[in-house]
Protein backbone atom coordinates (compact mmCIF):
# COMPACT_ATOMS: atom_id res chain seq x y z
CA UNK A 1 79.33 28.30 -23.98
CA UNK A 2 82.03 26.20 -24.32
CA UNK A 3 85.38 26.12 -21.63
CA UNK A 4 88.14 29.11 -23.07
CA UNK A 5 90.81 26.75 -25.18
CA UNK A 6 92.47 30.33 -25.54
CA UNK A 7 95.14 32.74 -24.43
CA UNK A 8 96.07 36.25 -26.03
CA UNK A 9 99.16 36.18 -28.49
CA UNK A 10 102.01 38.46 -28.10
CA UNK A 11 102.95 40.14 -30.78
CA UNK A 12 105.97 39.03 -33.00
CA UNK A 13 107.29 42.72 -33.36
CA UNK A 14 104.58 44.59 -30.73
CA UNK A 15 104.46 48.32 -32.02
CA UNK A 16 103.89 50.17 -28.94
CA UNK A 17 100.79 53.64 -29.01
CA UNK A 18 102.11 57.16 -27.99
CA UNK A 19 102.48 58.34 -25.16
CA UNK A 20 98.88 59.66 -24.78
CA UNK A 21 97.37 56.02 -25.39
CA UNK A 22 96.40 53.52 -23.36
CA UNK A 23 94.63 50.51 -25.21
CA UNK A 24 94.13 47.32 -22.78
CA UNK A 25 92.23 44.95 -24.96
CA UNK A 26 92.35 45.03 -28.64
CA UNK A 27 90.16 42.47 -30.77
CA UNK A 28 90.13 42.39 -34.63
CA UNK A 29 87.09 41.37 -36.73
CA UNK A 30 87.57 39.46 -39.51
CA UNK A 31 86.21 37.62 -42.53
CA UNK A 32 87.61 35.92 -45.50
CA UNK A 33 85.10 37.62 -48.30
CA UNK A 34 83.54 40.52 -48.54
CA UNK A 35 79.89 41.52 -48.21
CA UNK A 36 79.41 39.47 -45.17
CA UNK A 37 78.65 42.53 -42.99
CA UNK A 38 81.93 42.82 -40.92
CA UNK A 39 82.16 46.25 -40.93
CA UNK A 40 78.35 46.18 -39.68
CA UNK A 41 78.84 43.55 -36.99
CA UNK A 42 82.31 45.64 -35.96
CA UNK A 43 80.01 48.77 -35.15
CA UNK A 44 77.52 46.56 -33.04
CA UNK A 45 80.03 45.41 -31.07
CA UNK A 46 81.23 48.75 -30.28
CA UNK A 47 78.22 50.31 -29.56
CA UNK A 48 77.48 46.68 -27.88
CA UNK A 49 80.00 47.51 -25.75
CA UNK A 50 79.80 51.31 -25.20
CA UNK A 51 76.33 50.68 -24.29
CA UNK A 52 78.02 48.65 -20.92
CA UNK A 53 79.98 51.22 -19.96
CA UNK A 54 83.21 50.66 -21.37
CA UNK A 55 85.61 53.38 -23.03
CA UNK A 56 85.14 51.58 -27.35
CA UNK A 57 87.43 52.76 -29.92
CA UNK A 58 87.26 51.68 -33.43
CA UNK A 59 90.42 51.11 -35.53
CA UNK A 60 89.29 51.02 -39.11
CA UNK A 61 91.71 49.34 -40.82
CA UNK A 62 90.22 48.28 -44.23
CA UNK A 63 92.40 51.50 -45.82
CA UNK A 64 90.30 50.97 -49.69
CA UNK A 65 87.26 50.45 -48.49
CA UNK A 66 86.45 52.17 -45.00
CA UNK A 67 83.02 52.21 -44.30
CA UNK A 68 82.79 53.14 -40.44
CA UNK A 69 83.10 56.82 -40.42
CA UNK A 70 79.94 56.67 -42.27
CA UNK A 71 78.23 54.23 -40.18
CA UNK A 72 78.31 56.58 -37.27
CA UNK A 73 77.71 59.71 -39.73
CA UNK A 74 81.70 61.35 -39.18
CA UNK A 75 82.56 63.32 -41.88
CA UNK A 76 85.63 66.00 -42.10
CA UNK A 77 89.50 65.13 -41.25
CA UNK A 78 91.07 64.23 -38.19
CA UNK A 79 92.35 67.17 -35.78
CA UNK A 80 96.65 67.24 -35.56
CA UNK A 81 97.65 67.55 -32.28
CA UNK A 82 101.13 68.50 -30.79
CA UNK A 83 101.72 64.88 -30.23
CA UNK A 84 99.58 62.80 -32.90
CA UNK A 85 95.99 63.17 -34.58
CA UNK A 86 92.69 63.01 -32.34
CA UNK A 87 90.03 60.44 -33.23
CA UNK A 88 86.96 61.60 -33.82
CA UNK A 89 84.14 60.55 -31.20
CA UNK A 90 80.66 59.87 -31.90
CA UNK A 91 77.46 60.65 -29.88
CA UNK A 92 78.03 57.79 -27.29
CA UNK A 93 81.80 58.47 -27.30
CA UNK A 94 83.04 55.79 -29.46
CA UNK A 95 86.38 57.13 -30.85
CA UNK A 96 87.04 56.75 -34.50
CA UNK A 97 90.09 56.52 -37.01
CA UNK A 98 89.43 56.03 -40.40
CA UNK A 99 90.83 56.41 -43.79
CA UNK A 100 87.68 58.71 -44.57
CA UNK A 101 88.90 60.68 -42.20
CA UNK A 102 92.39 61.57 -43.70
CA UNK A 103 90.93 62.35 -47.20
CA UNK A 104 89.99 65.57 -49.02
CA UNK A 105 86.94 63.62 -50.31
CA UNK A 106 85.68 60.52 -48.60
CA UNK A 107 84.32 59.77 -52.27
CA UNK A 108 87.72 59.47 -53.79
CA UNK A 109 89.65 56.04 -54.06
CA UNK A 110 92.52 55.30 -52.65
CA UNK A 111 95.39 53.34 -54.59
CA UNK A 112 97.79 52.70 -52.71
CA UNK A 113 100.22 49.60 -52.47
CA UNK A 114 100.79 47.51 -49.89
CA UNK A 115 103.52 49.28 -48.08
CA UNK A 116 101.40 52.50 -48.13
CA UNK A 117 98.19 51.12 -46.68
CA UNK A 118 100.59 49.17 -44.08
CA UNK A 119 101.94 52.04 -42.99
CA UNK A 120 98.74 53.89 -43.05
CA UNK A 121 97.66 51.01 -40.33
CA UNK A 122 100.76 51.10 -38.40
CA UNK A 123 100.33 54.93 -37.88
CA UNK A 124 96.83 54.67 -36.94
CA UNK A 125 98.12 52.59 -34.41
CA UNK A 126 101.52 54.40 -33.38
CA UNK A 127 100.15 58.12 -34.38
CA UNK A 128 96.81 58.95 -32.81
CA UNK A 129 96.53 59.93 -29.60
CA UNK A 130 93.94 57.32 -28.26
CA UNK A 131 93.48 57.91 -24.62
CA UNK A 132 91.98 55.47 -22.28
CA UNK A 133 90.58 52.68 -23.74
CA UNK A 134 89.17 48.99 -22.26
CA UNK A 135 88.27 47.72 -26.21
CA UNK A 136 89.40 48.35 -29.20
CA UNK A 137 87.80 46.92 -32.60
CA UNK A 138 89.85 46.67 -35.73
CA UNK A 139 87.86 46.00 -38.95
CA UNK A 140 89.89 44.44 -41.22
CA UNK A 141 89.41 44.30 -44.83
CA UNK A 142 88.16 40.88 -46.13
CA UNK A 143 90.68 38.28 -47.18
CA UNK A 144 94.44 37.09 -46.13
CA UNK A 145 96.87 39.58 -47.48
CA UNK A 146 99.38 42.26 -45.62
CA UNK A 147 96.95 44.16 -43.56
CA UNK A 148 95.83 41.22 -41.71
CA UNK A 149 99.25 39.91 -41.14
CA UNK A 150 100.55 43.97 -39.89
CA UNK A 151 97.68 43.61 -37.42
CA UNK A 152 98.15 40.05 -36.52
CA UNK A 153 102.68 40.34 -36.18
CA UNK A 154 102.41 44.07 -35.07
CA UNK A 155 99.67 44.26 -32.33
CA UNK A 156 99.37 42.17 -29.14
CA UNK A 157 95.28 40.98 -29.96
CA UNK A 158 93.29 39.44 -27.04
CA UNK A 159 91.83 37.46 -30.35
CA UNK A 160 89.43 37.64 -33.35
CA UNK A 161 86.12 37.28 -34.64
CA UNK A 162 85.17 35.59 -37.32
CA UNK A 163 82.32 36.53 -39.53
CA UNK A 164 80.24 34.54 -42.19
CA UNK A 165 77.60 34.18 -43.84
CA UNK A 166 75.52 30.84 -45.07
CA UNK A 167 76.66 29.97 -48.40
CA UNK A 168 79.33 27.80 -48.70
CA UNK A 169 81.57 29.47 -50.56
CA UNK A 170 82.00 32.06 -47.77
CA UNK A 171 82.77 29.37 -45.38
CA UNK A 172 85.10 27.63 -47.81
CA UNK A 173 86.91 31.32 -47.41
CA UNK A 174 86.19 31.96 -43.98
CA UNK A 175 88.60 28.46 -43.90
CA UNK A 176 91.36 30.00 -45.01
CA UNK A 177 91.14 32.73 -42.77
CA UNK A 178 90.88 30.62 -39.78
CA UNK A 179 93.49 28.67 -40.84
CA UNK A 180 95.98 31.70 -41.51
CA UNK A 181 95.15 32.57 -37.78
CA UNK A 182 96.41 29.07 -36.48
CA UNK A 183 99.09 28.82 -38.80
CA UNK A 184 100.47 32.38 -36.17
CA UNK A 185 98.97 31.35 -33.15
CA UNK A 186 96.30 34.10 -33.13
CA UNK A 187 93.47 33.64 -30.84
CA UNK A 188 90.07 33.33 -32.12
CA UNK A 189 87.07 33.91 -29.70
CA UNK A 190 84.42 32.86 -31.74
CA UNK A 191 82.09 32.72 -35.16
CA UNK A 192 79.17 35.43 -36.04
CA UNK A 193 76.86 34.34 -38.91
CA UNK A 194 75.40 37.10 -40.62
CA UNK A 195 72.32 36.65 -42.78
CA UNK A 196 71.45 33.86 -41.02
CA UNK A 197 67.71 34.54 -41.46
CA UNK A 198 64.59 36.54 -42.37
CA UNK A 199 61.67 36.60 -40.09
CA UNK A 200 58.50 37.84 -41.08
CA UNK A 201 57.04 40.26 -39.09
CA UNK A 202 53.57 39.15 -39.50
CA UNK A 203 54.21 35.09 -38.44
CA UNK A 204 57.31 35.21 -36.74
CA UNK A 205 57.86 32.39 -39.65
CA UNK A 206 62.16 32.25 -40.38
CA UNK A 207 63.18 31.93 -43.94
CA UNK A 208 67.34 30.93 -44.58
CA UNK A 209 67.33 33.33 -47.29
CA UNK A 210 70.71 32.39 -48.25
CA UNK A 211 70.36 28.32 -47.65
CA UNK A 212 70.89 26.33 -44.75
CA UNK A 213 73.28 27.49 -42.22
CA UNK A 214 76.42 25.91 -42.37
CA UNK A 215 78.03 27.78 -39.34
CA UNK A 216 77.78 24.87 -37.21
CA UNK A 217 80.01 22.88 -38.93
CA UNK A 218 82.65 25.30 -38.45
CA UNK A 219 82.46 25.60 -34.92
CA UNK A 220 82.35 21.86 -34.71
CA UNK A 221 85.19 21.39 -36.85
CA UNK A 222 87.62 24.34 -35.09
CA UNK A 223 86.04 23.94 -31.59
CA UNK A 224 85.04 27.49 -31.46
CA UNK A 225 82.01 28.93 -30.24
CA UNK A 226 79.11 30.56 -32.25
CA UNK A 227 78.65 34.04 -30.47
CA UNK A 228 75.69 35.19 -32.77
CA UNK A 229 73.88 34.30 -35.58
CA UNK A 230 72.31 37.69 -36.76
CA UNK A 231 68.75 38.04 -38.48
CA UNK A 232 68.26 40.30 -41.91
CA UNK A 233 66.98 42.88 -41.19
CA UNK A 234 66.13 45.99 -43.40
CA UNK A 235 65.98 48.24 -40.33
CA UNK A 236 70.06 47.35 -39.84
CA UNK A 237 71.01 48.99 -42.96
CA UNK A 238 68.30 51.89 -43.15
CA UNK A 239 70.13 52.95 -39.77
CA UNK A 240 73.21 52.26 -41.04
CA UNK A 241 72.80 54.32 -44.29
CA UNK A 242 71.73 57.35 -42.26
CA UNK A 243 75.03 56.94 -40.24
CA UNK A 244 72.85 55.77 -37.00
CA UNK A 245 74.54 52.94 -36.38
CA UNK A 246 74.65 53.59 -32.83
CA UNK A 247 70.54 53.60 -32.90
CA UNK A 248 70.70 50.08 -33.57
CA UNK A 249 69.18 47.00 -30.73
CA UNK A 250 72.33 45.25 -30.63
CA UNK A 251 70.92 42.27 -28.61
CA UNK A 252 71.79 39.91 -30.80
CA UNK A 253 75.34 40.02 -29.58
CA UNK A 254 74.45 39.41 -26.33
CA UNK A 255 76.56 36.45 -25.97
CA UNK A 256 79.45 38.01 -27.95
CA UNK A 257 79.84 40.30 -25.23
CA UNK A 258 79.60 38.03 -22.67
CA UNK A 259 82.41 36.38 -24.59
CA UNK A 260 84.85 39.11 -24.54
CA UNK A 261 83.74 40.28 -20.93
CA UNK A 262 84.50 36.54 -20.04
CA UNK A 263 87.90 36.15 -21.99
CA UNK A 264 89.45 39.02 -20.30
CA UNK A 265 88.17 38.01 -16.67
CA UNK A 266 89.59 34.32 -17.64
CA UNK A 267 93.21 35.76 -18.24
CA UNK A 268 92.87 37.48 -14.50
């Protein structure tokens, strides 16, 4: 693991939670094209870390297409309190906010423009009565557009995560993204490759299913650290699908962990 080259960002505007919230370390997950598995690798991280120990929240902040109330098989709305709305809380006590949660019919699209689905983030932020919490995960939708800059101007981050996958188109996008987080001075705590492999079960043999990784480059190029490079594996989304997300060996982010466990102790 390389030496920490970075230090958490404050917040150009810094919205501050209610009164019932308490949110120490918040870390946003990111990626620059879709159907790279963030919204996976966000729920492994959380259970990664919920699995340690430590109070998880997830903020799920890709408003169009939320996928982690169903990951961790939430359905219904969010409670209103006298002073905000309740997350919901899975089995292992992962709290959740989602726009699947808000809906009549988790089925139904949402069109909304951008200053509706930035406010919708903002009040997940401002509105719900988090509690206690060491990390929180924001999964943010893919690309560089007005929820990633609400997130990146509005909350204090200790950093983000970048994930990719092996082709390189995706890493030609996940360029841009990296570079709109050093164009504001966002911290960014390391790379997660997803897809990096298939290894049969009978020879232990690994296939690069999708090419030759090209993840290393990256980190070479940016300095950053590659916290995981994560295996296909059919078991992943069977789990997933079934909303067991929290079932899942998250191993493979051993080092990611150690990573975020490591950046916070650094700032000490």
């Amino acid at each position: 693991m390389t030496d920490f080259n970075v230090k958490r960002k404050q917040a150009l505007f810094n919205l501050e939670t209610n009164e019932n919230s308490q949110v120490k370390n918040v870390i946003a997950v990111v990626s620059g094209k879709g159907g790279v598995g963030k919204s996976m690798v966000t729920s492994s991280l959380a259970v990664a870390m919920a699995k340690k120990g430590y109070k998880v929240a997830i903020l799920d902040a890709d408003i169009t297409g939320p996928s982690i109330a169903r990951a961790f098989n939430l359905k219904g709305k969010l409670e209103v309190a006298d002073k905000g709305l309740n997350p919901m809380v899975t089995k292992e006590g992962i709290k959740i906010v989602s726009a699947n949660l808000i809906i009549d019919d988790e089925k139904s699209a949402v069109v909304w423009r951008a200053p509706m689905l930035t406010g919708a983030i903002r009040q997940f932020w401002i509105d719900v009565n988090w509690g206690d919490i060491d990390y929180m995960f924001v999964d943010l939708p893919p690309g560089t557009s007005d929820a990633q800059l609400t997130i990146f101007q509005s909350i204090t981050l200790m950093g983000i995560i970048m994930v990719s996958s092996p082709q390189d188109l995706v890493n030609m996008i996940v360029e841009k993204a990296l570079g709109m987080a050093n164009k504001l001075d966002i911290p960014v705590l390391g790379l997660i490759e997803n897809f990096s492999y298939f290894q049969a079960p009978d020879t232990g043999k690994k296939y690069e299913i999708f090419g030759k990784s090209k993840v290393g480059e990256l980190s070479e190029k940016y300095d950053l650290d590659i916290l995981a490079r994560v295996p296909i594996n059919p078991e992943f989304a069977d789990l997933i699908d079934q909303g067991k997300v929290e079932s899942i060996d998250t191993s493979f982010l051993d080092e990611a962990v150690e990573r975020i466990e490591g950046f916070e102790k650094y700032e000490e």
